[in-house]
C-alpha atoms as a PDB file:
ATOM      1  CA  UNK A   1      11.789   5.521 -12.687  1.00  0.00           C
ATOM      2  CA  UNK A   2       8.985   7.851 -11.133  1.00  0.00           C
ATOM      3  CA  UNK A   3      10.027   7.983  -7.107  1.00  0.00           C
ATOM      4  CA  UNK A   4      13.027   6.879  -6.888  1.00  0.00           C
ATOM      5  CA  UNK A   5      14.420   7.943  -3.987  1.00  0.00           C
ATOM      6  CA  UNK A   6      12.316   9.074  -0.775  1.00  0.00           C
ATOM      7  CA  UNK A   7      13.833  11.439   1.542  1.00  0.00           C
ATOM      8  CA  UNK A   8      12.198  12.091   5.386  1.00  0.00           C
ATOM      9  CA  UNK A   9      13.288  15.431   6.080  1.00  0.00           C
ATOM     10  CA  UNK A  10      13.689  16.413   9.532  1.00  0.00           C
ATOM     11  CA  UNK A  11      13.023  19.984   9.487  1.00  0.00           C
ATOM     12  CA  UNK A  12      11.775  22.828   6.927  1.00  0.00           C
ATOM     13  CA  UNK A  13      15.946  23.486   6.730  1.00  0.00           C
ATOM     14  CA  UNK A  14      16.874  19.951   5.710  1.00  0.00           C
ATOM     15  CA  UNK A  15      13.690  20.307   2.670  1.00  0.00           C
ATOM     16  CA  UNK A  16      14.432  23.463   1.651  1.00  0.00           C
ATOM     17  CA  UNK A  17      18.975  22.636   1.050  1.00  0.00           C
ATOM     18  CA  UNK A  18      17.641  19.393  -0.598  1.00  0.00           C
ATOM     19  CA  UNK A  19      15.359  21.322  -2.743  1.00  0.00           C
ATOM     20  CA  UNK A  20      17.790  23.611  -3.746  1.00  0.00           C
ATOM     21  CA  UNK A  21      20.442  20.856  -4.660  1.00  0.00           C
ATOM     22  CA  UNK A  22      17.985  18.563  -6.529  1.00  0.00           C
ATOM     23  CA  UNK A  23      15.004  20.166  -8.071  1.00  0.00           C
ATOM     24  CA  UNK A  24      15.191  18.915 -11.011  1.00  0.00           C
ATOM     25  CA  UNK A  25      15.121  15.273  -9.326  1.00  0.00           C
ATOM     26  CA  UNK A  26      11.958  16.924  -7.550  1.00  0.00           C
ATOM     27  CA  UNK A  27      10.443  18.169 -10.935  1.00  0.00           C
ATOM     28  CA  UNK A  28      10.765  15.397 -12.281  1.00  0.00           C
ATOM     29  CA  UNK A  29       9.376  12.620  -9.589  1.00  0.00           C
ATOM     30  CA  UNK A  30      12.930  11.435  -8.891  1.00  0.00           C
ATOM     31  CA  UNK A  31      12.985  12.142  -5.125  1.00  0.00           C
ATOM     32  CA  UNK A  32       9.728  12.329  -3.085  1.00  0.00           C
ATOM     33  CA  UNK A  33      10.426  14.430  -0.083  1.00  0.00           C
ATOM     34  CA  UNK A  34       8.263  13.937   3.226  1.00  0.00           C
ATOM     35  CA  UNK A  35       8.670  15.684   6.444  1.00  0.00           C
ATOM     36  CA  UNK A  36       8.720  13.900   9.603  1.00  0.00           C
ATOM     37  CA  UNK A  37       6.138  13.096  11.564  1.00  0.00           C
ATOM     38  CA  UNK A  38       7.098  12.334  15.230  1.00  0.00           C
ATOM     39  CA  UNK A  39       3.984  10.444  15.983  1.00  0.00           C
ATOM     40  CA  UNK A  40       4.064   8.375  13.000  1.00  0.00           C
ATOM     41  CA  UNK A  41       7.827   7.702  12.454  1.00  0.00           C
ATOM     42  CA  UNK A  42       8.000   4.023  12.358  1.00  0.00           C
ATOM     43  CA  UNK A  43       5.473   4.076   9.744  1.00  0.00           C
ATOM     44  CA  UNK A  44       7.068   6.889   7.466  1.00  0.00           C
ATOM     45  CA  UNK A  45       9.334   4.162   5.015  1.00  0.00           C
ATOM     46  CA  UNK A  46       6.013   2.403   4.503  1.00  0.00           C
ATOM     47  CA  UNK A  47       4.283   5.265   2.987  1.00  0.00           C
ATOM     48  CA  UNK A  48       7.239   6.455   1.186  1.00  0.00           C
ATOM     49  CA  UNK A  49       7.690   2.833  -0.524  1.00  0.00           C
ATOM     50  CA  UNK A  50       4.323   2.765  -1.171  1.00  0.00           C
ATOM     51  CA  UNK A  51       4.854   6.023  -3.536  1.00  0.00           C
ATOM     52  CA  UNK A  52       7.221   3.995  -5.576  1.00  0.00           C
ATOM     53  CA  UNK A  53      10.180   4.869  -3.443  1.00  0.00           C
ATOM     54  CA  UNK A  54      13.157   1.910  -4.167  1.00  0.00           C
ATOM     55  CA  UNK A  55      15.534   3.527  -1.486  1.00  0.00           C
ATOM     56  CA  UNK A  56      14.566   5.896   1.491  1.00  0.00           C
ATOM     57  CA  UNK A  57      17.187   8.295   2.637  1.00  0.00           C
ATOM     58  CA  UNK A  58      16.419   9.343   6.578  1.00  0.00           C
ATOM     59  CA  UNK A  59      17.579  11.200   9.693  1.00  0.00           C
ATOM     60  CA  UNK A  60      18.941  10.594  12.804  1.00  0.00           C
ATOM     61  CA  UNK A  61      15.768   9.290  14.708  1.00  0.00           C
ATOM     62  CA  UNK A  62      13.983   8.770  11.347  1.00  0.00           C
ATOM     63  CA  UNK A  63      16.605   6.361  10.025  1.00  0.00           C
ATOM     64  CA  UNK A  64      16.501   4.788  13.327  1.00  0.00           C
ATOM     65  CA  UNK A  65      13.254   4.362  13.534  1.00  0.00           C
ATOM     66  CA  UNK A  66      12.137   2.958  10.117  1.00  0.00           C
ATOM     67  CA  UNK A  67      15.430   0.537  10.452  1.00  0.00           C
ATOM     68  CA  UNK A  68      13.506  -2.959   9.685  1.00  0.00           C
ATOM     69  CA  UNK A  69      10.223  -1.417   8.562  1.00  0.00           C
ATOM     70  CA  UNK A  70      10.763  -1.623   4.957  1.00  0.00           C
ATOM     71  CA  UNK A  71      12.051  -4.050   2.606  1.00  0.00           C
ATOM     72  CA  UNK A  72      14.338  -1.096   0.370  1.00  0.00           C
ATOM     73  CA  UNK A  73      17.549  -0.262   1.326  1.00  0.00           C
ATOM     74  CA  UNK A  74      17.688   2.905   3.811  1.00  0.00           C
ATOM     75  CA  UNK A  75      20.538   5.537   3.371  1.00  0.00           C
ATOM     76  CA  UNK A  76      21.560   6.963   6.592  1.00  0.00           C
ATOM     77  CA  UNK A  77      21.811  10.976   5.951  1.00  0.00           C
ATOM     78  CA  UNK A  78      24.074  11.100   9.361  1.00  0.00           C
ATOM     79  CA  UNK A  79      24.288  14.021  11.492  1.00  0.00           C
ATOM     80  CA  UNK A  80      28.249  15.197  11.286  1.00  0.00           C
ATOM     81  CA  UNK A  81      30.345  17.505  14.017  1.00  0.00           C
ATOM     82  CA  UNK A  82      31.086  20.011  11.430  1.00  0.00           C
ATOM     83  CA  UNK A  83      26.862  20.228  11.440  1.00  0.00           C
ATOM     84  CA  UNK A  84      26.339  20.462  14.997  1.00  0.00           C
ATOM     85  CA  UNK A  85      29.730  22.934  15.231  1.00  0.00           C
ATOM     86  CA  UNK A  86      27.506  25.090  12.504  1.00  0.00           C
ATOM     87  CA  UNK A  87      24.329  24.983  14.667  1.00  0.00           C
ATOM     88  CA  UNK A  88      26.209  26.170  17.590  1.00  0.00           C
ATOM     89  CA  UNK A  89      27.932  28.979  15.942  1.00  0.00           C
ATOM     90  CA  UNK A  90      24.674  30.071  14.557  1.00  0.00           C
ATOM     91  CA  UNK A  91      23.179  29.437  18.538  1.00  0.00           C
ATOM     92  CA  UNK A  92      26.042  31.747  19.630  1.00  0.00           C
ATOM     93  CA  UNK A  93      24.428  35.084  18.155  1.00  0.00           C
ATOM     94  CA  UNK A  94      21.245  34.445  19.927  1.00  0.00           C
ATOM     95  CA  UNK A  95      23.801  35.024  23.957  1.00  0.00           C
ATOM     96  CA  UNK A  96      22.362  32.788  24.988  1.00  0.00           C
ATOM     97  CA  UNK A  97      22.944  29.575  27.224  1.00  0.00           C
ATOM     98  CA  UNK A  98      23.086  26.633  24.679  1.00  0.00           C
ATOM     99  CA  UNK A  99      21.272  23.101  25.307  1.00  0.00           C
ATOM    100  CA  UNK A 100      22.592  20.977  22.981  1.00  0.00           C
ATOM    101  CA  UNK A 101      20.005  17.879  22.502  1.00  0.00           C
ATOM    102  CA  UNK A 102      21.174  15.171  20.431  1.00  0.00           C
ATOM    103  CA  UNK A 103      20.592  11.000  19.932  1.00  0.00           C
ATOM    104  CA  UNK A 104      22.987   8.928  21.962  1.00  0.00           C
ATOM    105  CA  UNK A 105      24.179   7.202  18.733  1.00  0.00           C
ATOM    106  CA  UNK A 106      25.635  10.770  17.175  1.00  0.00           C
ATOM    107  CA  UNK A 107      29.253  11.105  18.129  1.00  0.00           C
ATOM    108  CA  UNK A 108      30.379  14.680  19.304  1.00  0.00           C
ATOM    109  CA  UNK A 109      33.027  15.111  21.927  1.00  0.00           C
ATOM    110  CA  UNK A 110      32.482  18.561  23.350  1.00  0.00           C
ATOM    111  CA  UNK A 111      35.453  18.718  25.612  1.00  0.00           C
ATOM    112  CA  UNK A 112      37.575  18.129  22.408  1.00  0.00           C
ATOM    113  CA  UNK A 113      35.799  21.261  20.545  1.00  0.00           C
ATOM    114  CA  UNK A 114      35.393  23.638  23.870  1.00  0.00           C
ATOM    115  CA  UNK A 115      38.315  25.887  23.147  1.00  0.00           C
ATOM    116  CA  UNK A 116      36.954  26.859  19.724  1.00  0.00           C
ATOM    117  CA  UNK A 117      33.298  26.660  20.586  1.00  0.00           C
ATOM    118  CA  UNK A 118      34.513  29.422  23.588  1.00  0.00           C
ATOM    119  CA  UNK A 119      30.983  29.020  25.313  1.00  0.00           C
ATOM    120  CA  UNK A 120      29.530  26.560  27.866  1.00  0.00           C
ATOM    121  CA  UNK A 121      27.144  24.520  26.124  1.00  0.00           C
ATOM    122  CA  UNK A 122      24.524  21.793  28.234  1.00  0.00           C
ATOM    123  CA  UNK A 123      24.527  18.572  26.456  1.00  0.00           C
ATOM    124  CA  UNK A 124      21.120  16.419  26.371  1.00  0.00           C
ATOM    125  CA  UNK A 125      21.508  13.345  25.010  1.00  0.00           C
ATOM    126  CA  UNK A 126      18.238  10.563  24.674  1.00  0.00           C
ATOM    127  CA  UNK A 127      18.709   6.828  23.780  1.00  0.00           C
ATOM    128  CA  UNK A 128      14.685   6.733  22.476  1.00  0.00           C
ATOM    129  CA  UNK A 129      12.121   9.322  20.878  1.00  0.00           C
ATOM    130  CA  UNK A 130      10.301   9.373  24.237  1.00  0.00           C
ATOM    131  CA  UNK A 131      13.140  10.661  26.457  1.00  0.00           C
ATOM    132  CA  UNK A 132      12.960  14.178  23.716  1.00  0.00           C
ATOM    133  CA  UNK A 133       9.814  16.275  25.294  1.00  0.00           C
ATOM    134  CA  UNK A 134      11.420  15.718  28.687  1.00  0.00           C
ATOM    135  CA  UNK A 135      15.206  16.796  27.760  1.00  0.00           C
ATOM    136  CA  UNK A 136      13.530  20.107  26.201  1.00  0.00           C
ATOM    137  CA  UNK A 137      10.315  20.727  28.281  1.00  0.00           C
ATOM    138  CA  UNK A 138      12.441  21.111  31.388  1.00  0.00           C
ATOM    139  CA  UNK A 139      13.922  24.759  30.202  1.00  0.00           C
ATOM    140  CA  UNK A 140      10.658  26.329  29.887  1.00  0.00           C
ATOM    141  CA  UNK A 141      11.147  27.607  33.493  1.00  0.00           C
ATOM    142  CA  UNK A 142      14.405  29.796  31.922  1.00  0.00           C
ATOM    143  CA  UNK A 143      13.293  29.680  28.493  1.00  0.00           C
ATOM    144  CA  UNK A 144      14.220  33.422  27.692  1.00  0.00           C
ATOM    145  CA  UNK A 145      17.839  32.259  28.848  1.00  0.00           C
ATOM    146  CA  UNK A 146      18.539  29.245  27.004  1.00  0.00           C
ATOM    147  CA  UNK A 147      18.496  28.239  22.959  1.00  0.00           C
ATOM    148  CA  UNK A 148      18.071  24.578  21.852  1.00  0.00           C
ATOM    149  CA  UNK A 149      20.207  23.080  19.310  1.00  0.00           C
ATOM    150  CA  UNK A 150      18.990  19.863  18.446  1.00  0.00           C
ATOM    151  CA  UNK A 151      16.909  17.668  15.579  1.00  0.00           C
ATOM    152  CA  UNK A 152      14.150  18.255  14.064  1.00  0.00           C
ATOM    153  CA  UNK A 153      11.979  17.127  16.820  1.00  0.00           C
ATOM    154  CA  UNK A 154      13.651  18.848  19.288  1.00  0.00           C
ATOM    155  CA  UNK A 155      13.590  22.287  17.930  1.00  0.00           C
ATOM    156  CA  UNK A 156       9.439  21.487  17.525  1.00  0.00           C
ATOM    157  CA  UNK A 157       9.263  21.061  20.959  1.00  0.00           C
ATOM    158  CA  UNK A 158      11.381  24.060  21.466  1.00  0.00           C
ATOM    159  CA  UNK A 159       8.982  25.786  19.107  1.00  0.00           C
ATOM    160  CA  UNK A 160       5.862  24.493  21.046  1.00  0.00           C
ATOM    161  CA  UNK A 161       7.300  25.925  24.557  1.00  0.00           C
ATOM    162  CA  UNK A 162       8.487  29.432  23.130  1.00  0.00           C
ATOM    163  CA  UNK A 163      12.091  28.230  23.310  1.00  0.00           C
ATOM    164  CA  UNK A 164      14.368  29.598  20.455  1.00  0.00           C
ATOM    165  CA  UNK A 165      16.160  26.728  18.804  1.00  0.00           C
ATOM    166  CA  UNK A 166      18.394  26.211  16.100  1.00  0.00           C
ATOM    167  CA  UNK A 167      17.941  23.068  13.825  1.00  0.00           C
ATOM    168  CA  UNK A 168      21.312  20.790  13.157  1.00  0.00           C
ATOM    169  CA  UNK A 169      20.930  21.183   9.572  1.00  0.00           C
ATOM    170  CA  UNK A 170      23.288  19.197   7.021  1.00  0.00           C
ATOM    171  CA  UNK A 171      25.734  20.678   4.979  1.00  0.00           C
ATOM    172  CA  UNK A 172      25.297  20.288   1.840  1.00  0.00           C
ATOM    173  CA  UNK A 173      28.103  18.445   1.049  1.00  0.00           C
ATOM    174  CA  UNK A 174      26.722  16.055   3.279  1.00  0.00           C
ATOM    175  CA  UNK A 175      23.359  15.951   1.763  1.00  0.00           C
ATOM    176  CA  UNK A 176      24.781  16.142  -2.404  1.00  0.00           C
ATOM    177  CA  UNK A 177      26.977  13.020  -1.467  1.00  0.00           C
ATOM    178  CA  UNK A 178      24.323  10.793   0.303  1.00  0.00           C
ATOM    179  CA  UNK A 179      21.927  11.276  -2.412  1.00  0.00           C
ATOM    180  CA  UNK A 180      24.231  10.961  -4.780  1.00  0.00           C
ATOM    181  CA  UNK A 181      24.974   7.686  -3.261  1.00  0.00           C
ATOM    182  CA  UNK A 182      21.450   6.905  -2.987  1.00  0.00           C
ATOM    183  CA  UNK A 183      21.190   7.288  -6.803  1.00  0.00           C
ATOM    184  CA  UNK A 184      24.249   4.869  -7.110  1.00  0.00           C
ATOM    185  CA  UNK A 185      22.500   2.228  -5.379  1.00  0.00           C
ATOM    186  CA  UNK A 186      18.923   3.000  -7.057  1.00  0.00           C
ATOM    187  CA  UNK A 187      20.978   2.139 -10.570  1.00  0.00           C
ATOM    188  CA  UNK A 188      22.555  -0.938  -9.227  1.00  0.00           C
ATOM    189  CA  UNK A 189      19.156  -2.400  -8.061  1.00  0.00           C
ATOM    190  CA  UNK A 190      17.297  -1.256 -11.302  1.00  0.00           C
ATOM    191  CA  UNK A 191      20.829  -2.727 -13.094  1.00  0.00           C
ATOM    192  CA  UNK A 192      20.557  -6.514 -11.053  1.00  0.00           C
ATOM    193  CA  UNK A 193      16.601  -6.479 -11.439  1.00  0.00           C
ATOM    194  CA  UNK A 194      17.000  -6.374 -14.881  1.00  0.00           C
ATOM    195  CA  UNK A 195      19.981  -8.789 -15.310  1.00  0.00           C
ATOM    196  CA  UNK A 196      17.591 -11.437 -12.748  1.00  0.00           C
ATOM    197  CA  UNK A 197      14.554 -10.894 -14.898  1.00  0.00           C
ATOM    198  CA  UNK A 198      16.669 -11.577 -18.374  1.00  0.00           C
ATOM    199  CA  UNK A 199      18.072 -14.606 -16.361  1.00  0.00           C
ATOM    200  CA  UNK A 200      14.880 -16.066 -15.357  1.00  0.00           C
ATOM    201  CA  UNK A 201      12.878 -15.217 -18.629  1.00  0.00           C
ATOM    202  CA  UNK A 202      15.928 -17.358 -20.690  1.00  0.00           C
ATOM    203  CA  UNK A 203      16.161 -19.952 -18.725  1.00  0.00           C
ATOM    204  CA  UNK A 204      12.278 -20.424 -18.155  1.00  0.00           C
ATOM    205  CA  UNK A 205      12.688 -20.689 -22.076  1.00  0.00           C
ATOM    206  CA  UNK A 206      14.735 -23.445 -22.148  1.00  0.00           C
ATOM    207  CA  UNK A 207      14.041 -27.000 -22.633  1.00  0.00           C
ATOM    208  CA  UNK A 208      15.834 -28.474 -19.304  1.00  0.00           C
ATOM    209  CA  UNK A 209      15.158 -28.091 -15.709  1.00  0.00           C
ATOM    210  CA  UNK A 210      17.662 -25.668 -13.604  1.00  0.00           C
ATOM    211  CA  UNK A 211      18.096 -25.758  -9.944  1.00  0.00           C
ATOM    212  CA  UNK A 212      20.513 -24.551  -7.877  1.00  0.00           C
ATOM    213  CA  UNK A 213      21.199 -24.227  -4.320  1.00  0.00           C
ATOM    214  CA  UNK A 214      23.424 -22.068  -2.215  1.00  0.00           C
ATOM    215  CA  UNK A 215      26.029 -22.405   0.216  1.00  0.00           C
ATOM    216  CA  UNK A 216      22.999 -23.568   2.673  1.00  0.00           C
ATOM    217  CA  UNK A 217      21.753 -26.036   0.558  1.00  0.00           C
ATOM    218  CA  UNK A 218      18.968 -23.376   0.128  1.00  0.00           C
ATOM    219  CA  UNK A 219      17.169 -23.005  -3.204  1.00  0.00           C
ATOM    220  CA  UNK A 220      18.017 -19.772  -4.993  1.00  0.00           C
ATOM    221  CA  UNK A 221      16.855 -20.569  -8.606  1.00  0.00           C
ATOM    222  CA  UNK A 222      14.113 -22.693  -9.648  1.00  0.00           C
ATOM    223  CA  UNK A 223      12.854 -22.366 -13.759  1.00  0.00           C
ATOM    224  CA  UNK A 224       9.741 -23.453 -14.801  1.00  0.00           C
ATOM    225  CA  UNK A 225      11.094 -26.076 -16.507  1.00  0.00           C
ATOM    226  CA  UNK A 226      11.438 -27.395 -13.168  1.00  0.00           C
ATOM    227  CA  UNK A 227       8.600 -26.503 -11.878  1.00  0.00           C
ATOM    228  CA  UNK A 228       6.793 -28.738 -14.686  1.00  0.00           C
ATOM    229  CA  UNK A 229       8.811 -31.620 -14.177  1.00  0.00           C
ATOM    230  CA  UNK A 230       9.036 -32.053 -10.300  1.00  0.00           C
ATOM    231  CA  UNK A 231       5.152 -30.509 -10.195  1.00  0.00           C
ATOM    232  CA  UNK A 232       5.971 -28.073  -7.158  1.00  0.00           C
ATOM    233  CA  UNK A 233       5.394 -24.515  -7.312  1.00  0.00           C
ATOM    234  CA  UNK A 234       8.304 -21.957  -7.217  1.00  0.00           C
ATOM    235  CA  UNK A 235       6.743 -20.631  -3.579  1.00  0.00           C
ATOM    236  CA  UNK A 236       7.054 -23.652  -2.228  1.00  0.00           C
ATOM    237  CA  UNK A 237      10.356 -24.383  -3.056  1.00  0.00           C
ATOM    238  CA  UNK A 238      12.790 -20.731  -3.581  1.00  0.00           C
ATOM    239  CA  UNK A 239      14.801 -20.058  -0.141  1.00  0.00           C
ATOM    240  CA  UNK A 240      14.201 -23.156   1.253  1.00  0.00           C
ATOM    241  CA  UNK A 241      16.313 -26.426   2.062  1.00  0.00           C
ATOM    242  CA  UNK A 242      16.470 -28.639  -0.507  1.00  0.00           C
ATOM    243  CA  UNK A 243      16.363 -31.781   1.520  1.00  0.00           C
ATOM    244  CA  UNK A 244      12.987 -30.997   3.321  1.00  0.00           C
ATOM    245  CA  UNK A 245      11.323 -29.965  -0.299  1.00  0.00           C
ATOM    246  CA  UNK A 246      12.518 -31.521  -3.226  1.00  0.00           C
ATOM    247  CA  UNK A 247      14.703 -34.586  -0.865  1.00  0.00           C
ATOM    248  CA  UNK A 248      14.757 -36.970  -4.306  1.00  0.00           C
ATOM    249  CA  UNK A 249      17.486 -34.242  -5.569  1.00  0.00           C
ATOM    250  CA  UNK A 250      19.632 -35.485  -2.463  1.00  0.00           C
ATOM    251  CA  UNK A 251      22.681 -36.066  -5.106  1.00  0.00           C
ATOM    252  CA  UNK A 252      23.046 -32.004  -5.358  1.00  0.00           C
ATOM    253  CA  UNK A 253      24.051 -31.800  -1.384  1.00  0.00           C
ATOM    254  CA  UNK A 254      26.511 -34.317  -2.258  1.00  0.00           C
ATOM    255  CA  UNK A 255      28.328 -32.082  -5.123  1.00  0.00           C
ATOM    256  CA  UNK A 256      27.924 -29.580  -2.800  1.00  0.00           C
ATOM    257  CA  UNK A 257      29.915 -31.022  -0.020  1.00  0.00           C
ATOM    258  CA  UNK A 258      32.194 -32.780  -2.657  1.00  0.00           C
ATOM    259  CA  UNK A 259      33.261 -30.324  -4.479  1.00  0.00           C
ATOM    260  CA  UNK A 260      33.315 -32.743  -7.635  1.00  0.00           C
ATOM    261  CA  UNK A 261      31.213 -32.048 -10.655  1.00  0.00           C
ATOM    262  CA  UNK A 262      29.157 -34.679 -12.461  1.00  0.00           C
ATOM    263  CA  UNK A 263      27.537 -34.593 -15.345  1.00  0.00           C
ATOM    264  CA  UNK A 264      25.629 -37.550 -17.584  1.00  0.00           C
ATOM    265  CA  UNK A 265      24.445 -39.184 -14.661  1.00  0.00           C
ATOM    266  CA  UNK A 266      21.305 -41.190 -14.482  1.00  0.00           C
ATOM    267  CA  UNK A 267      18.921 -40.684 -11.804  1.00  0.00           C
ATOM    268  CA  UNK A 268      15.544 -42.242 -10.358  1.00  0.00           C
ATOM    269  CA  UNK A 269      13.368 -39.771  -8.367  1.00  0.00           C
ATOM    270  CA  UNK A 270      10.155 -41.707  -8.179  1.00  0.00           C
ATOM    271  CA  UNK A 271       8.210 -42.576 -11.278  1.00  0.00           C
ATOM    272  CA  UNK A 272      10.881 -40.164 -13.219  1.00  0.00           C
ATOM    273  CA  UNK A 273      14.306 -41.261 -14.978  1.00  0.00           C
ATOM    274  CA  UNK A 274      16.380 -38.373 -15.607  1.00  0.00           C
ATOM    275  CA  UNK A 275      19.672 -37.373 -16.890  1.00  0.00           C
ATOM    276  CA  UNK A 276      21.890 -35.024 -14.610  1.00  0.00           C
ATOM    277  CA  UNK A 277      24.747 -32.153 -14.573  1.00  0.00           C
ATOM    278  CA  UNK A 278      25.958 -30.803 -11.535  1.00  0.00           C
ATOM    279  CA  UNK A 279      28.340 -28.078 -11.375  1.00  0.00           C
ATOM    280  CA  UNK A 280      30.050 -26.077  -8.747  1.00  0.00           C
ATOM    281  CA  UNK A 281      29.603 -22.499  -9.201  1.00  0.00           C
ATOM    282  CA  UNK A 282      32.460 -20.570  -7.660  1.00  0.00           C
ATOM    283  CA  UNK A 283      32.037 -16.716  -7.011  1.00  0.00           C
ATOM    284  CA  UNK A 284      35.239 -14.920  -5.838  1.00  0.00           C
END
């Protein structure tokens, strides 16, 4: 299973713990690891399932960003209070004033952590990647005062305007269990592709025709028995209502609303007599 899993990594920090925990994975074309690119975020999944990725682990605004821009499963690597409680104690050294920046969507409560953090800390918070720049860029007037702890884009910002900065890395706890995760899911994919495939090739094999529909009345499997016999191409039938493609197979919305199987039945669907059994399938 060359590229597996594709990570986005957020910052040289994030690469660098997931290299240590997995390079082996990384030896062996396992895990493909990107950084991000702020300018081309929404595109990032793409290129990643394009390299053969079947699930892409991402970031913060990364995950948010390629949400809906691939057709794999995306793990969400998420951004934890222990991990921005770590940034700011590694801020703290620096005596500086601390300007935390972080995505509307991460939960920290700072009033609830203020007694153990013991230092007054700004918080920044942005709803979209566009509202960043502005939450660092206007601290360059004190910049030898202040220290941003933030994402990956935020501390590059930081970086580009001379302001120290501290990355929000993950622990690695957090990063061991989400891939491990991500390998879970990999398994279970590669383990139902291969269960459809046997599925399909047997009963493409056999001698009958085999539809069924879903709850919807929507196709979901379609041999090529079938395909022979009612002379309509898979394409043009899988996923969609029965009634508006195949409407001579009327008598399977009936079971279906019934709830009665029948089986031995003669039916006429044009210039074809054919013999019929239609089950209910129940799952859970």
């Amino acid at each position: 299973m060359n590229g597996t899993i594709g990570v986005i990594a957020s910052d040289i920090e994030l690469k660098n713990s997931i290299e240590e925990l997995f390079l082996e994975d990384i030896i062996s074309e396992n895990l493909i690891i990107d950084m991000l690119d702020p300018d081309n975020m929404e595109k990032q999944g793409k290129i990643l399932e394009s390299k053969g990725a079947k699930v892409v682990v991402a970031r913060s605004g990364g995950y948010r960003h390629i949400s809906g821009t691939v057709s794999i499963p995306i793990v969400h690597l998420k951004i934890t209070t222990i991990d921005i409680l770590q940034a700011i104690k590694k801020a703290r050294k620096y005596e500086k004033e601390i300007v935390l920046v972080i995505w509307d969507g991460v939960y920290f409560n700072y009033d609830e952590w203020k007694d153990i953090i013991n230092a007054e800390i700004i918080v920044e918070k942005f709803k979209e990647k566009s509202e960043i720049k502005g939450n660092v860029k206007k601290y360059i007037e004190n910049k030898d005062d202040v220290i941003i702890v933030g994402s990956g884009i935020a501390c590059s910002f930081a970086r580009e305007y001379g302001i120290d900065n501290v990355f929000i890395n993950a622990s690695k706890e957090s990063i061991y269990e989400t891939i491990k995760y991500a390998k879970e899911l990999v398994a279970n994919l590669e383990d139902e592709k291969f269960k459809t495939e046997v599925l399909k090739t047997v009963l493409d094999g056999v001698h009958d025709a085999v539809i069924a529909i879903n709850n919807e009345q929507r196709v979901i499997l379609y041999n090529e028995r079938a395909r022979e016999l009612l002379g309509k191409a898979p394409e043009y039938v899988m996923d969609k209502k029965i009634l508006d493609v195949l409407p001579s197979l009327d008598f399977m919305v009936d079971i279906l609303e019934n709830r009665e199987d029948k089986h031995g039945e003669i039916k006429y669907l044009e210039d074809l007599i054919i013999t019929t059994n239609t089950s209910i399938l129940n799952v859970d």
